[in-house]
N, C-alpha and C. Protein backbone atom coordinates (compact mmCIF):
# COMPACT_ATOMS: atom_id res chain seq x y z
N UNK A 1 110.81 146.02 145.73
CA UNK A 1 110.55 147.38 145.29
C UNK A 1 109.06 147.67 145.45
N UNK A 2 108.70 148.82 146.14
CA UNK A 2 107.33 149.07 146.08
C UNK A 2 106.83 149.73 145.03
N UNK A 3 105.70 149.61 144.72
CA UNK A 3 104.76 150.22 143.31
C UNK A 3 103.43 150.59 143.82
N UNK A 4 102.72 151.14 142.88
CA UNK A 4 101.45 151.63 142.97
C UNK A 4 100.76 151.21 141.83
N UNK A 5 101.05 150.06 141.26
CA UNK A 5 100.12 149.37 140.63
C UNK A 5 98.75 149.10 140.81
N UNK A 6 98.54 148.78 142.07
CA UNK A 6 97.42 148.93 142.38
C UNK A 6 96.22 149.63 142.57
N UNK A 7 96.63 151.32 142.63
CA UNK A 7 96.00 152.27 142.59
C UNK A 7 96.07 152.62 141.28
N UNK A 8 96.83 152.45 140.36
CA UNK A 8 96.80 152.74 138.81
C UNK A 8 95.68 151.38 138.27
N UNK A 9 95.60 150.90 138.86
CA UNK A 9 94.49 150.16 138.46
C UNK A 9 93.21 149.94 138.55
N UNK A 10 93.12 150.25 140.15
CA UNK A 10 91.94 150.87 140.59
C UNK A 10 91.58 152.43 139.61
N UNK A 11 92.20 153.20 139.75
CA UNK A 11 91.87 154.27 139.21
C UNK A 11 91.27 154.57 137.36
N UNK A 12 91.93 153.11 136.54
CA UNK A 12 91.64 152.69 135.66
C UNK A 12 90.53 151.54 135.59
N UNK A 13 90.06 151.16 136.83
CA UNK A 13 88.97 150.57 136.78
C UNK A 13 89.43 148.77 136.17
N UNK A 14 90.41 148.63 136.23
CA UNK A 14 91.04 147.42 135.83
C UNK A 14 91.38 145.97 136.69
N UNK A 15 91.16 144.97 136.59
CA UNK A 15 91.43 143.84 137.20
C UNK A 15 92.64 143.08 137.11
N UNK A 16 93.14 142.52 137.80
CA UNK A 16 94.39 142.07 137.68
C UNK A 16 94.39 141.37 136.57
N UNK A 17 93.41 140.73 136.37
CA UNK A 17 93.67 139.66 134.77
C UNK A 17 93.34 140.73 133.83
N UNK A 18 93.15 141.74 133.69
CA UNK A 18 92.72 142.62 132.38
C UNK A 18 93.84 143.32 132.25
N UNK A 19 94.41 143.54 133.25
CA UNK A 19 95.81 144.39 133.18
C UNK A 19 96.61 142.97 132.49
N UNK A 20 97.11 141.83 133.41
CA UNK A 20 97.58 140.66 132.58
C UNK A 20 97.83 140.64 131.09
N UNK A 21 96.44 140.53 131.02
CA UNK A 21 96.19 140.34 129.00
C UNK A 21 96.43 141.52 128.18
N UNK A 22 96.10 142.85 128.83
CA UNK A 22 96.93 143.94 128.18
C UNK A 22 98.49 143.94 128.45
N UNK A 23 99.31 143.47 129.29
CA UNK A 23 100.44 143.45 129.29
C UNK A 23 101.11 141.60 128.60
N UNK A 24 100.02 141.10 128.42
CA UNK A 24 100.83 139.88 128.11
C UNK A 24 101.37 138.98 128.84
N UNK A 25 101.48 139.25 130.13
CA UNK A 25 101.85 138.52 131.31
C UNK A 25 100.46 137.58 131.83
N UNK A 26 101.07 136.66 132.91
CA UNK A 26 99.95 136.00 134.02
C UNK A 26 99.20 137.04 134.56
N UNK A 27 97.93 136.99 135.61
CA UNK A 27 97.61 137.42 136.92
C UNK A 27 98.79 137.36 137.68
N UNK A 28 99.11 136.01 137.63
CA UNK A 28 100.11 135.88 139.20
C UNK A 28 101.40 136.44 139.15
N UNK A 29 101.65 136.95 137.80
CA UNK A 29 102.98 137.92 137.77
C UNK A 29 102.09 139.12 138.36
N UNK A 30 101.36 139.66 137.61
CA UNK A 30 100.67 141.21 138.44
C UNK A 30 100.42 140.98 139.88
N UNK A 31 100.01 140.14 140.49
CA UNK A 31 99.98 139.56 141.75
C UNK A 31 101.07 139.85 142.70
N UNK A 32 102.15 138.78 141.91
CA UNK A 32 103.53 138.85 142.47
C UNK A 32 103.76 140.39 142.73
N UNK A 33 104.11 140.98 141.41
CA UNK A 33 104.29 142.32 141.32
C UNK A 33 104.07 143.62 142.57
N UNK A 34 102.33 143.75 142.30
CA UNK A 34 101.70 144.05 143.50
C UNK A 34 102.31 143.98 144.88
N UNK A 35 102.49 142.83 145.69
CA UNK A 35 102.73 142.57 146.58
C UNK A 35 104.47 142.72 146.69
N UNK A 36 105.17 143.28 145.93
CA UNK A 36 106.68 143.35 146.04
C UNK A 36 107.19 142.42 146.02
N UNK A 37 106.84 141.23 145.60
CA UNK A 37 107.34 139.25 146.22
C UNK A 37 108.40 139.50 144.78
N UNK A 38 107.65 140.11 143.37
CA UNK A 38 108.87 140.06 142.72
C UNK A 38 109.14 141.20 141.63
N UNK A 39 109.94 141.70 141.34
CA UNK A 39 110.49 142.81 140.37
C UNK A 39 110.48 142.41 139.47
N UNK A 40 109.46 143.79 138.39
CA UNK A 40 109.53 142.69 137.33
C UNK A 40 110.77 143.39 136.23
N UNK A 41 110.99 142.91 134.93
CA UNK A 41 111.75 143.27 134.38
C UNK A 41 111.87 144.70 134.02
N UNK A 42 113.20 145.30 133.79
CA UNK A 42 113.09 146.42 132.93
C UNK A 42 112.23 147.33 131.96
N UNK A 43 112.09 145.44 131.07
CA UNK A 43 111.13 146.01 129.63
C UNK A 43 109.70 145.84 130.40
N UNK A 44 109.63 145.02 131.27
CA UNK A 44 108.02 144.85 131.77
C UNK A 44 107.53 146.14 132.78
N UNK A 45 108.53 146.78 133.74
CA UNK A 45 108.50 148.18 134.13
C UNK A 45 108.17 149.11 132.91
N UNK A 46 108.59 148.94 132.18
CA UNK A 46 108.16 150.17 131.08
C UNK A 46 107.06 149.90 130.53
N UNK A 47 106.91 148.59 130.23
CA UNK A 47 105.23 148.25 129.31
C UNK A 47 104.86 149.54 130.53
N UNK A 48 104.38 148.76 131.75
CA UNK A 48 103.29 148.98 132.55
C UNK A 48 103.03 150.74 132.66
N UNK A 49 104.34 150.95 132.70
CA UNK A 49 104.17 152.87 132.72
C UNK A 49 103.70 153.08 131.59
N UNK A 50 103.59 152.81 130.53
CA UNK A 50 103.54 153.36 129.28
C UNK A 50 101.68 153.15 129.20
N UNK A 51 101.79 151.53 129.56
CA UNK A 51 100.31 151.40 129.54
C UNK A 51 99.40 152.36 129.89
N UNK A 52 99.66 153.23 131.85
CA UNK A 52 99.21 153.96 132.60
C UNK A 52 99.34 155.25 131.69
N UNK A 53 100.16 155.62 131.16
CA UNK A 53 100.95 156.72 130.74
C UNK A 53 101.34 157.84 131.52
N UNK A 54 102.41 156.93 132.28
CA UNK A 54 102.85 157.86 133.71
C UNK A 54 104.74 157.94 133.22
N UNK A 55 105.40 157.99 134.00
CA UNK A 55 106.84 157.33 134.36
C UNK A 55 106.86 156.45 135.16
N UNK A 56 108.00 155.85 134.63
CA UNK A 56 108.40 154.43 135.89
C UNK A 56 108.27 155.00 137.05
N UNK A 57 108.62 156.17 137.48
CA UNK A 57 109.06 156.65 138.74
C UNK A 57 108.18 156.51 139.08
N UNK A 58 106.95 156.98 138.67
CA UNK A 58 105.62 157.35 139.12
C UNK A 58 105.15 155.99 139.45
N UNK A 59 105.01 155.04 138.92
CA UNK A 59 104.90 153.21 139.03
C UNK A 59 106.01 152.65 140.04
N UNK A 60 106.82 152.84 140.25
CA UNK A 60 107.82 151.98 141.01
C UNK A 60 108.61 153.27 141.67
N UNK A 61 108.96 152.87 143.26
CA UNK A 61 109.38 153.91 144.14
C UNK A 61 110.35 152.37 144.80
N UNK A 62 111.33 153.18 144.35
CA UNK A 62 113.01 152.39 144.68
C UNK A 62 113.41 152.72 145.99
N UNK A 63 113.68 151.69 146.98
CA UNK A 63 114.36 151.86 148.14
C UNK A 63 115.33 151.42 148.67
């Protein structure tokens, strides 16, 4: 699944490990993530929108 994590992060000025520790996860899950290698959960899709304060949709673009 592709995302725009990355630009929500950039745009928040955030590092992969700062996003990490605000979500509670690794780097290498945000990593993973990032790069589409893996989907993350339901509840972990929603942290991350909520974090941004966007919609999932807006974070993750389903194909």
């Amino acid at each position: 699944m592709k995302n725009k994590i990355k630009v929500f992060r950039a745009m928040h000025d955030l590092t992969q490990e700062a996003l990490a520790q605000e979500l509670k996860v690794t780097r290498q899950t945000i990593l993973a993530i990032e790069k589409g290698k893996y989907d993350p959960s339901l509840e972990l899709a929603f942290k991350i929108a909520r974090f941004f304060g966007v919609s999932v949709e807006e974070v993750f673009i389903y194909d």
